[in-house]
C-alpha atoms as a PDB file:
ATOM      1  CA  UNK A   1      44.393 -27.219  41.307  1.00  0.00           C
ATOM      2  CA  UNK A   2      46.583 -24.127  42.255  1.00  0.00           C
ATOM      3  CA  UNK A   3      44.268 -23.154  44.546  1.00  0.00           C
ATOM      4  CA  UNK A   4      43.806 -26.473  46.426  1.00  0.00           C
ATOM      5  CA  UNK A   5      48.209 -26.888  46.173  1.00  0.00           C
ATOM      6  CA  UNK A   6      48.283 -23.388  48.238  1.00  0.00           C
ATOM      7  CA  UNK A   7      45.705 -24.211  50.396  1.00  0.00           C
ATOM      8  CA  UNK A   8      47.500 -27.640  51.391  1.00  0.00           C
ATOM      9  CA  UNK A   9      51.041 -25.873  51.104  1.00  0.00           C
ATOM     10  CA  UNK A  10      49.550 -23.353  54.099  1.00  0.00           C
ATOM     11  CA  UNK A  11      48.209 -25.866  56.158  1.00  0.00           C
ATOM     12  CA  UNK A  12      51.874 -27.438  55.691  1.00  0.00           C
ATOM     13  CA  UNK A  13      53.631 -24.805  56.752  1.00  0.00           C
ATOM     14  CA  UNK A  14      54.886 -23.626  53.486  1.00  0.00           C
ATOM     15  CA  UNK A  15      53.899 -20.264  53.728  1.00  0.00           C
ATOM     16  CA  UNK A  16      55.301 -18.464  51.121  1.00  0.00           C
ATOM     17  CA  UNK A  17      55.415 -21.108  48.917  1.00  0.00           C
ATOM     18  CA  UNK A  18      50.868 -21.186  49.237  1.00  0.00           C
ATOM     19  CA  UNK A  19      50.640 -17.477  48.881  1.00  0.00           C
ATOM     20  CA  UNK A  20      52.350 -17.414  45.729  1.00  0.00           C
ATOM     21  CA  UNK A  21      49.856 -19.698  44.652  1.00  0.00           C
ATOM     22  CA  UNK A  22      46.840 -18.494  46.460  1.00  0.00           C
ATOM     23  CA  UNK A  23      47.526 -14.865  44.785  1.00  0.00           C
ATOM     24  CA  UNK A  24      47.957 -15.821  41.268  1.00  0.00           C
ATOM     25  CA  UNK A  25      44.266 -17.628  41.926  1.00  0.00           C
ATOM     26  CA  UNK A  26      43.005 -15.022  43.452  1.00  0.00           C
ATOM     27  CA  UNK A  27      43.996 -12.552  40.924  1.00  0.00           C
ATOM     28  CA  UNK A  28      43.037 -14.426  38.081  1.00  0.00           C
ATOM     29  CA  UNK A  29      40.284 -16.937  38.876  1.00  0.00           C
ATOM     30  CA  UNK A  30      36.431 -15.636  37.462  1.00  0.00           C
ATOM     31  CA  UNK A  31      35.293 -18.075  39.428  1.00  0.00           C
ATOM     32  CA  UNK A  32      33.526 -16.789  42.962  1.00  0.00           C
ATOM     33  CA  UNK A  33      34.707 -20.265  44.689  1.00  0.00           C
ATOM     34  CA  UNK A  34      37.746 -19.961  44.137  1.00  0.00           C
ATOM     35  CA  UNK A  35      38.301 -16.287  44.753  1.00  0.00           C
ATOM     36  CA  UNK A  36      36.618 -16.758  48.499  1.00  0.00           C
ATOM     37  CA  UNK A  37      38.902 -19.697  49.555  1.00  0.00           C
ATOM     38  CA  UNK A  38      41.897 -18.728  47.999  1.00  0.00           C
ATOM     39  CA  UNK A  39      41.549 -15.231  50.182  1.00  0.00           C
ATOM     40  CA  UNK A  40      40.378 -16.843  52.967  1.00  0.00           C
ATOM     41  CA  UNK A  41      43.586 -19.073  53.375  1.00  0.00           C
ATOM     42  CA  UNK A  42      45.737 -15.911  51.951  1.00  0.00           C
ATOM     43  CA  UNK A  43      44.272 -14.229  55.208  1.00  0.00           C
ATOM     44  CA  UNK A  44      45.230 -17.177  57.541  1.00  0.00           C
ATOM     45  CA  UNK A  45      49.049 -17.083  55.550  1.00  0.00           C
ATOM     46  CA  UNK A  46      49.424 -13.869  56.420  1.00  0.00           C
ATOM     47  CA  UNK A  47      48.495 -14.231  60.313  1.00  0.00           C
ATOM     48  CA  UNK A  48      50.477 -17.303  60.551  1.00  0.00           C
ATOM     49  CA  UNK A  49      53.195 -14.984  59.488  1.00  0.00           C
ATOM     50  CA  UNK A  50      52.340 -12.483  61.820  1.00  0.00           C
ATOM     51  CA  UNK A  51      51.057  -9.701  59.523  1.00  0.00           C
ATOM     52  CA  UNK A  52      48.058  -8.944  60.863  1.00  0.00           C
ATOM     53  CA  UNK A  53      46.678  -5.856  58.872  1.00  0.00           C
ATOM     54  CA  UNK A  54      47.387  -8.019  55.941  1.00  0.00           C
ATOM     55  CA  UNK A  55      45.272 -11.019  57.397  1.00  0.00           C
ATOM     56  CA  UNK A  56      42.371  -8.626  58.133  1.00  0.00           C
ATOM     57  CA  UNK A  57      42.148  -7.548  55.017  1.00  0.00           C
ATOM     58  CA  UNK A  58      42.268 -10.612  53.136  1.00  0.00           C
ATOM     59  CA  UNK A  59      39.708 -11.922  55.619  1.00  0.00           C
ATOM     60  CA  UNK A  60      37.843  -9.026  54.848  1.00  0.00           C
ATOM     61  CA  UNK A  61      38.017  -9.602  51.002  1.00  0.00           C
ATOM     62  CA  UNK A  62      36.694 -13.079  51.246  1.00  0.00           C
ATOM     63  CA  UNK A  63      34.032 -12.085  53.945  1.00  0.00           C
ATOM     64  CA  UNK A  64      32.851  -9.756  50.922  1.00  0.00           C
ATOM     65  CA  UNK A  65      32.422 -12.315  48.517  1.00  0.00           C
ATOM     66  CA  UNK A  66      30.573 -14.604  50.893  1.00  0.00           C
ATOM     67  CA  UNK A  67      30.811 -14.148  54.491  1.00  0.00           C
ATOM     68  CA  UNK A  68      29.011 -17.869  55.206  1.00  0.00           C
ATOM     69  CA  UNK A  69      31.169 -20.137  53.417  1.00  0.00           C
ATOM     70  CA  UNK A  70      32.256 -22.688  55.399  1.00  0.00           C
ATOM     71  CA  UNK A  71      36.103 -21.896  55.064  1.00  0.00           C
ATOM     72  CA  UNK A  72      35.548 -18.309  55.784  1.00  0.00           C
ATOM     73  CA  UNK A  73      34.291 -19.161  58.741  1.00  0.00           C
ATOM     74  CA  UNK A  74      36.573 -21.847  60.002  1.00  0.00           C
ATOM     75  CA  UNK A  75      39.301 -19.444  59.234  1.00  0.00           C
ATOM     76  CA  UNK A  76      38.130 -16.650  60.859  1.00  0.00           C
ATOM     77  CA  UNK A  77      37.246 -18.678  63.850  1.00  0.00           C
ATOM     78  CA  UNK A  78      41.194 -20.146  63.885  1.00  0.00           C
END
């Protein structure tokens, strides 16, 4: 649920208030899933911010942990 709250909180414009989320799930989530989406909307935080060596990496992370899931892809593409 954290993971779909910073997602939403992104898309919302509540930037900070998703990545806090996003990196706790990220950080402690086992599950693969959740790892890839929570870094793939980390990346697009972070380029909405205008960091974008941070977004590159995140991008980067979740491209590693499957590059053809379909948010990976819709992010990257955005």
């Amino acid at each position: 649920l954290k993971g779909t709250r910073g997602s939403l909180l992104i898309e919302m414009g509540k930037i900070d208030e998703g990545i806090a989320l996003l990196r706790e799930v990220e950080k402690r989530s086992e599950c693969l899933i959740d790892k890839v989406i929570s870094s793939a909307y980390l990346a697009k935080a972070y380029y909405l911010k205008g960091d974008f060596a941070a977004s590159e990496l995140w991008l980067a992370r979740s491209r590693g942990i499957n590059p053809d899931h379909v948010v990976v892809k819709r992010i990257a593409q955005e």
